[in-house]
C-alpha atoms as a PDB file:
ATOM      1  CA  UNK A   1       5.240  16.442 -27.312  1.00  0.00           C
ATOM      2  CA  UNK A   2       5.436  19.678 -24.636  1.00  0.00           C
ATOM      3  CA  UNK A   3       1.442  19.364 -24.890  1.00  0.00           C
ATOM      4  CA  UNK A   4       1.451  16.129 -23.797  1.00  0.00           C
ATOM      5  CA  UNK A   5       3.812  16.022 -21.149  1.00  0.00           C
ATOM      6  CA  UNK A   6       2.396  19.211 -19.586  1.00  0.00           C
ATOM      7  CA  UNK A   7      -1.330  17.180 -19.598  1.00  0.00           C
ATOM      8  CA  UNK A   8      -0.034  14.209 -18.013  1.00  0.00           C
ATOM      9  CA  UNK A   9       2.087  16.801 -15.097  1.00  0.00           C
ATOM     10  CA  UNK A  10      -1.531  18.179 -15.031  1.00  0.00           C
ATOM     11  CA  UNK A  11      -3.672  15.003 -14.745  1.00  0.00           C
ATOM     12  CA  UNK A  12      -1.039  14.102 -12.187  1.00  0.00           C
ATOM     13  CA  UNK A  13      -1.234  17.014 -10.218  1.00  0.00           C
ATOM     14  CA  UNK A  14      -4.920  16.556 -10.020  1.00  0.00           C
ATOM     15  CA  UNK A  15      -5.133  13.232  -9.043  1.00  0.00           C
ATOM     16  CA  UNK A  16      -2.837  14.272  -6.122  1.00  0.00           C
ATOM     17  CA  UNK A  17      -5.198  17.402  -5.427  1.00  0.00           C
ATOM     18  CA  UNK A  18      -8.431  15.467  -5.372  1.00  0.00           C
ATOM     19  CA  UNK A  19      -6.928  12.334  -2.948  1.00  0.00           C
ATOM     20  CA  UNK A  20      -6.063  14.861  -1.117  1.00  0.00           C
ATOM     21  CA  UNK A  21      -9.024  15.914  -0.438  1.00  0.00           C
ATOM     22  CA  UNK A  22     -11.395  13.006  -0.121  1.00  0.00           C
ATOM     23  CA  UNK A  23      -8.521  11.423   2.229  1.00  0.00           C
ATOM     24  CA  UNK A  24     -10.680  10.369   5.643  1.00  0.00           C
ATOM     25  CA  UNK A  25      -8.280  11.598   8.206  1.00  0.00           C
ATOM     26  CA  UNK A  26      -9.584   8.989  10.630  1.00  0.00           C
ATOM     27  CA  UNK A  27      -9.550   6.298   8.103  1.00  0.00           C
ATOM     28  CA  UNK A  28      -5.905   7.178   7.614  1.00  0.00           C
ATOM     29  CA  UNK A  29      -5.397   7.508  11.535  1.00  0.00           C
ATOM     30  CA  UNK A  30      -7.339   3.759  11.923  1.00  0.00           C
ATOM     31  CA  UNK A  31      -4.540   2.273   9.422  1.00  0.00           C
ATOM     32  CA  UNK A  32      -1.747   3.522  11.136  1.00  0.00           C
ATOM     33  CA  UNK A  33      -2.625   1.926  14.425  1.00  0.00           C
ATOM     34  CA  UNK A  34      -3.539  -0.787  12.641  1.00  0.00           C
ATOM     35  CA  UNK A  35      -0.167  -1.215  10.979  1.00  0.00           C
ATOM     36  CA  UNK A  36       1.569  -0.215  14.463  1.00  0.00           C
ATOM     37  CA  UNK A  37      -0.044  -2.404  16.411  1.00  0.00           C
ATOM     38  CA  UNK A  38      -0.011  -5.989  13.922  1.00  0.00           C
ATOM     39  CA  UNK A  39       1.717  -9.282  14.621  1.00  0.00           C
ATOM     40  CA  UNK A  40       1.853  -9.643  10.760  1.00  0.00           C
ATOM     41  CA  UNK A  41       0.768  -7.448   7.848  1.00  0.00           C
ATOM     42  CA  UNK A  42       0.396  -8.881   4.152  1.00  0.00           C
ATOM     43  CA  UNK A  43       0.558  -6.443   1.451  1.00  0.00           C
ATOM     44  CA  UNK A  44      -1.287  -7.877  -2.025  1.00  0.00           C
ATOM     45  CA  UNK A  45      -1.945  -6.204  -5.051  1.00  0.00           C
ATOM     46  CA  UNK A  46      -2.164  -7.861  -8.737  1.00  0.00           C
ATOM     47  CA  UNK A  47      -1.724  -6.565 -12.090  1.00  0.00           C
ATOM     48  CA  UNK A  48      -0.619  -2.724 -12.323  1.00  0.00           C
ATOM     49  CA  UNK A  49      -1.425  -3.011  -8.028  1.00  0.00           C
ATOM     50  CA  UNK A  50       1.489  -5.184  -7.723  1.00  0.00           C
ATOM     51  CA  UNK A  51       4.390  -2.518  -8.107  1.00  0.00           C
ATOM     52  CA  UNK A  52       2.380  -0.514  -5.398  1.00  0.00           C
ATOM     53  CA  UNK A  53       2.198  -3.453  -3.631  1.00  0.00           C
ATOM     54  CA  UNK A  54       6.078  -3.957  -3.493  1.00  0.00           C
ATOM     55  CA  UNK A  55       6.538  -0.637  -2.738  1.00  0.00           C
ATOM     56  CA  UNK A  56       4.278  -0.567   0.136  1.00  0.00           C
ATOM     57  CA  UNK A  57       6.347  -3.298   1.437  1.00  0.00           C
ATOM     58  CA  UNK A  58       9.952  -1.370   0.753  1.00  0.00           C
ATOM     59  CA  UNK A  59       8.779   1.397   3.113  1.00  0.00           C
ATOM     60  CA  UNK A  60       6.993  -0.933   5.266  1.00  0.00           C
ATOM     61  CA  UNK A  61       9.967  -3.234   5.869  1.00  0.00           C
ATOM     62  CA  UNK A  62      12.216  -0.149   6.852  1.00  0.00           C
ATOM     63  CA  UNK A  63      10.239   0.470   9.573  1.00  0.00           C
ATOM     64  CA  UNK A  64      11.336  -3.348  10.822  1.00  0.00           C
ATOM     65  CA  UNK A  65       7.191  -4.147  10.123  1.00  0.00           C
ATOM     66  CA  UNK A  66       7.175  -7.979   9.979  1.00  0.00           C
ATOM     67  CA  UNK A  67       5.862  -7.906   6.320  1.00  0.00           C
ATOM     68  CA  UNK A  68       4.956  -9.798   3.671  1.00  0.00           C
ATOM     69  CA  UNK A  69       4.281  -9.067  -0.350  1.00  0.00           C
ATOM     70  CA  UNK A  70       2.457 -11.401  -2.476  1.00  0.00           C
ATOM     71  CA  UNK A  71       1.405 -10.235  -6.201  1.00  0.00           C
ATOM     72  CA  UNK A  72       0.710 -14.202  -6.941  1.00  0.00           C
ATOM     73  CA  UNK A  73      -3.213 -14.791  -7.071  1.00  0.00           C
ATOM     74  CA  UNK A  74      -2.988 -18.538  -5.435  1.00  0.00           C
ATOM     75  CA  UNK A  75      -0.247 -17.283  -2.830  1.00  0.00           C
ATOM     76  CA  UNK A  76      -2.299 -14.552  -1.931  1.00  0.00           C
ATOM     77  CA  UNK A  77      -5.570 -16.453  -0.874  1.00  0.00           C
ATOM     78  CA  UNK A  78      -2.428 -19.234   0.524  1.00  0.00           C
ATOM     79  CA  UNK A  79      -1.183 -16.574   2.295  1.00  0.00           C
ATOM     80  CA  UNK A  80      -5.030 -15.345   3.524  1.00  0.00           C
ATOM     81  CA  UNK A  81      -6.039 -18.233   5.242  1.00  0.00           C
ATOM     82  CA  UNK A  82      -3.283 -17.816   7.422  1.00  0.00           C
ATOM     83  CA  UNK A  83      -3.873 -15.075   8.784  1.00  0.00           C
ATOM     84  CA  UNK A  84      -5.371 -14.055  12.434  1.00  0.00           C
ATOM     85  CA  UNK A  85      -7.182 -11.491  14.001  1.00  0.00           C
ATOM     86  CA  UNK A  86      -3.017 -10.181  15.121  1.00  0.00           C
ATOM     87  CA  UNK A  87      -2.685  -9.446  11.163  1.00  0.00           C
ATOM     88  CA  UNK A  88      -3.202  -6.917   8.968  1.00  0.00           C
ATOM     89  CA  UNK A  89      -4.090  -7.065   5.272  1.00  0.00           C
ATOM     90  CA  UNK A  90      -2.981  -4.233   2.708  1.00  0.00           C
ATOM     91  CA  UNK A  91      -5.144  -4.988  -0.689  1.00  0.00           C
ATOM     92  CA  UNK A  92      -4.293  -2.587  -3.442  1.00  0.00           C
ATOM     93  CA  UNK A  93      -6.476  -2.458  -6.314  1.00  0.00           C
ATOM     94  CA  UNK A  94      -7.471   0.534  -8.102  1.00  0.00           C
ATOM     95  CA  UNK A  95     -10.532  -0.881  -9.812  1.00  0.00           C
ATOM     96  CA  UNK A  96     -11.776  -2.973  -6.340  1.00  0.00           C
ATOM     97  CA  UNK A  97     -13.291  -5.399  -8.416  1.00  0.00           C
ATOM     98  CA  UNK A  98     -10.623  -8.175  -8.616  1.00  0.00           C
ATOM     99  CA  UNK A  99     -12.309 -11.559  -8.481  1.00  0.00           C
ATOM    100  CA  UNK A 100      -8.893 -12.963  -7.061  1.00  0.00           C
ATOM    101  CA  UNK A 101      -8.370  -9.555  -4.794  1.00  0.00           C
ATOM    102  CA  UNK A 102     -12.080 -10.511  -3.441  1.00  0.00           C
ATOM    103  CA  UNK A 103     -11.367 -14.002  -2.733  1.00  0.00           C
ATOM    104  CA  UNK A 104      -8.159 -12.931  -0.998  1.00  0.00           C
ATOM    105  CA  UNK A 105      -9.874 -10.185   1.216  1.00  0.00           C
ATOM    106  CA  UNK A 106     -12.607 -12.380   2.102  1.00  0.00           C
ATOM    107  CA  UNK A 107     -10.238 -15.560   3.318  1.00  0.00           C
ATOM    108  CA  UNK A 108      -8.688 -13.203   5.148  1.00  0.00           C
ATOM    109  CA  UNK A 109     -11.830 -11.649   6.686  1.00  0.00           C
ATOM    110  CA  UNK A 110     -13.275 -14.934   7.702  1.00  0.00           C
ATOM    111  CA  UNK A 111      -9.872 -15.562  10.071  1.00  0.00           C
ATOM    112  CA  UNK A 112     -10.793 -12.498  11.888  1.00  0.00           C
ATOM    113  CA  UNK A 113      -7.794 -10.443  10.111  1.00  0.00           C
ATOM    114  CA  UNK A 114      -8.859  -6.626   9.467  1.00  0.00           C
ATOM    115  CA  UNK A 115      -8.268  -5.191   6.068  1.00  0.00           C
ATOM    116  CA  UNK A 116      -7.012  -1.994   4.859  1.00  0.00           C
ATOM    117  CA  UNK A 117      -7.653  -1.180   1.127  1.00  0.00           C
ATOM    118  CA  UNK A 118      -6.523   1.503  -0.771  1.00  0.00           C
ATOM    119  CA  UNK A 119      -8.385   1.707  -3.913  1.00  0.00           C
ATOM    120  CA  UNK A 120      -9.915   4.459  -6.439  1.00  0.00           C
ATOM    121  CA  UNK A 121     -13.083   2.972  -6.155  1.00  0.00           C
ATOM    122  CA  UNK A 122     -15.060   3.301  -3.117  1.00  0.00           C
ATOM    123  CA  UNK A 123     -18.244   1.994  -4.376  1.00  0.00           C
ATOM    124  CA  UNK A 124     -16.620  -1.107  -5.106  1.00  0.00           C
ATOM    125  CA  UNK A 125     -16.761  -4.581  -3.419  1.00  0.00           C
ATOM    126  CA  UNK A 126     -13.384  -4.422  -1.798  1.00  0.00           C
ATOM    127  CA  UNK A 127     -14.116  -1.369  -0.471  1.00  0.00           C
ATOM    128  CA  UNK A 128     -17.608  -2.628   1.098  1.00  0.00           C
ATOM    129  CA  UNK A 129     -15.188  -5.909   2.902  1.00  0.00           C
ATOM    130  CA  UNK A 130     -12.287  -3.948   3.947  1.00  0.00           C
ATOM    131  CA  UNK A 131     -12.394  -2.375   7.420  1.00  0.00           C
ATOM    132  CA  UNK A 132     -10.161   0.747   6.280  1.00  0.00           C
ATOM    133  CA  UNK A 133     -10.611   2.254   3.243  1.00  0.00           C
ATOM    134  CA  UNK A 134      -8.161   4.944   1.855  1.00  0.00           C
ATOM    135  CA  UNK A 135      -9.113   6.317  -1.305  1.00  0.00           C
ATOM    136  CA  UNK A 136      -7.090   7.431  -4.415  1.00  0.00           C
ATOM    137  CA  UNK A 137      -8.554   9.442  -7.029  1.00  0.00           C
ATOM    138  CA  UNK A 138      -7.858   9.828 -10.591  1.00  0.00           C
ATOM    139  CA  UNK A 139     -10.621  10.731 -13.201  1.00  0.00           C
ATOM    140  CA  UNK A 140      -8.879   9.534 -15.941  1.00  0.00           C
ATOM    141  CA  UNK A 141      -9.454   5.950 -17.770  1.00  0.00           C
ATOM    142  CA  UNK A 142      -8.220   3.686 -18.363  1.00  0.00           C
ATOM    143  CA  UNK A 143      -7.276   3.042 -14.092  1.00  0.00           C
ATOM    144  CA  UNK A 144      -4.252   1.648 -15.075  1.00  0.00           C
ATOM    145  CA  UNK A 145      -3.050   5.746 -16.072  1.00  0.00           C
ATOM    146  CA  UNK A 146       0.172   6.851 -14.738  1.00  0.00           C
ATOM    147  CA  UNK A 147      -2.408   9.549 -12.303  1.00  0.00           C
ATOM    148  CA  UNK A 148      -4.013   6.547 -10.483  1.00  0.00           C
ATOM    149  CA  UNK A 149      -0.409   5.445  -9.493  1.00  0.00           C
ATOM    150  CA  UNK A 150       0.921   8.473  -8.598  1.00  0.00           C
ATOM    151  CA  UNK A 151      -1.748   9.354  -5.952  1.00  0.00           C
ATOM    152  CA  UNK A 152      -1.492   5.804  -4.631  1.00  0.00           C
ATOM    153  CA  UNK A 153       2.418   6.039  -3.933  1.00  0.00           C
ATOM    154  CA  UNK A 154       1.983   9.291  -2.792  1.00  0.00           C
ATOM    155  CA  UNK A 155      -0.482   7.600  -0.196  1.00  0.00           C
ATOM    156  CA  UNK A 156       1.975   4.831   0.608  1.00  0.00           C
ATOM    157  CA  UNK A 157       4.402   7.605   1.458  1.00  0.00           C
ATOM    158  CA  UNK A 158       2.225   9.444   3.840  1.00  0.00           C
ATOM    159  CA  UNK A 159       1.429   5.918   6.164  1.00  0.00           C
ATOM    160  CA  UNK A 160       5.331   5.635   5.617  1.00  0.00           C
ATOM    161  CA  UNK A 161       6.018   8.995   6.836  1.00  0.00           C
ATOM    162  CA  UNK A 162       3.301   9.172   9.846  1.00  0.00           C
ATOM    163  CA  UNK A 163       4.753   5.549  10.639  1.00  0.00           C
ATOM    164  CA  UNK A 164       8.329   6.501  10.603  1.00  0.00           C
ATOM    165  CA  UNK A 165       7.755   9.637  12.847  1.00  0.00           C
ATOM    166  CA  UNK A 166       6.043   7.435  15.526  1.00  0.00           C
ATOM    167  CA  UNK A 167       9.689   6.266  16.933  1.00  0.00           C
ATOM    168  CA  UNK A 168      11.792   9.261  14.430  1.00  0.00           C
ATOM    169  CA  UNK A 169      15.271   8.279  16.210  1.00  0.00           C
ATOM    170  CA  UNK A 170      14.960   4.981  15.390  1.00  0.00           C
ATOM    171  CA  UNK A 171      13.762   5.403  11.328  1.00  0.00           C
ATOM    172  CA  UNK A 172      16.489   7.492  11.134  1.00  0.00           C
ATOM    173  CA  UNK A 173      19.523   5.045  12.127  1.00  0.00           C
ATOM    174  CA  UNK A 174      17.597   2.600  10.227  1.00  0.00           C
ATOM    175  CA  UNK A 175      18.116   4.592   7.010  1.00  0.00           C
ATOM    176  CA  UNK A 176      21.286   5.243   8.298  1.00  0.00           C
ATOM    177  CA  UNK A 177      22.232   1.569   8.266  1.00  0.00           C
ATOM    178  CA  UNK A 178      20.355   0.432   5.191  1.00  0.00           C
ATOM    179  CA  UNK A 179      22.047   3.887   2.857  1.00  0.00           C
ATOM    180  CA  UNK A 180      25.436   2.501   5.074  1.00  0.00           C
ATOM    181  CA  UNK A 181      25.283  -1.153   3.514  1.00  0.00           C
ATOM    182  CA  UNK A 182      25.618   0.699  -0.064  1.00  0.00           C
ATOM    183  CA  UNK A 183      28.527   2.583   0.369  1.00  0.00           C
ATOM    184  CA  UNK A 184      30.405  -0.009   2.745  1.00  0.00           C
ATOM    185  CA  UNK A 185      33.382  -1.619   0.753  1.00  0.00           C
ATOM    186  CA  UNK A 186      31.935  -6.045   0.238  1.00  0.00           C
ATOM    187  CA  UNK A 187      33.522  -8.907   1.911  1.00  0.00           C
ATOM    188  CA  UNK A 188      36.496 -10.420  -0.208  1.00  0.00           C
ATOM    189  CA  UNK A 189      35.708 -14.275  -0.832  1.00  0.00           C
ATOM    190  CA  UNK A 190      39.081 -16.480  -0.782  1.00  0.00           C
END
């Protein structure tokens, strides 16, 4: 069992290494602005993407972001054609080849909304429609491995991070607030 766990700390470790260094510092500087600057961002991701997705959308929302999460294939594509050339789209997917995904990213393309993908597969079709691409790496099949997630949170928590030191005062009495609302004794009902 030590052998085991000590390979999947290593594949880990790796995957972390090698996004690290394919990560396109002006792709990652283009998605920031990008998420600054929109009316409306709409994070989608399906399968194994969809906890990504949601998390995405935790740190995204504690930034006071007006977001939006959708793991449902119809509400996504819903949710697409909606959007404007003010919006952003976050697609997760770490194989890029989601039929649904594609439909999704496309709808949301043809409304003049620019896409950010972050994906371990930049050869793939949602990587050729998205405007952004941020890449995670993990050599290990099948992409649904623990390694493939780990490098993609660990990119959700950089854009959090560079995002939250834009205005750092501000994230900070936010967390404040939100760690307050935990600890704060709850309203008696009568």
């Amino acid at each position: 069992p030590h052998v085991i766990a000590s390979k999947v700390f290593q594949g880990c470790s790796q995957a972390l290494h090698d996004t690290l260094t394919v990560l396109d510092k002006d792709a990652f500087e283009q998605a920031l602005r990008l998420l600054s600057g929109a009316e409306r961002v709409l994070i989608v991701g399906l399968g194994a993407s969809g906890p990504m997705a949601l998390e995405l959308y935790n740190k995204l929302s504690r930034l006071r972001l007006n977001c939006q999460v959708q793991t449902d294939v119809f509400l996504q594509v819903v949710q697409a054609v909606l959007l404007t050339n003010r919006d952003v789209l976050v697609a997760l997917s770490e194989s890029g080849d989601a039929t649904y995904s594609l439909r999704t990213v496309s709808e949301a393309r043809l409304h003049g909304c620019s896409v950010i993908c972050i994906t371990g597969n930049a050869l793939s079709q949602l990587a050729q429609l998205a405007n952004i691409v941020l890449l995670s790496v993990a050599n290990e099949t099948p992409p649904e491995i623990i390694s493939s997630r780990v490098a993609q949170h660990v990119l959700i928590e950089a854009l959090y991070v560079a995002l939250a030191m834009q205005n750092l005062n501000a994230t900070i009495e936010r967390e404040r607030t939100i760690a307050e609302a935990f600890t704060r004794p709850q309203l008696k009902t009568s």
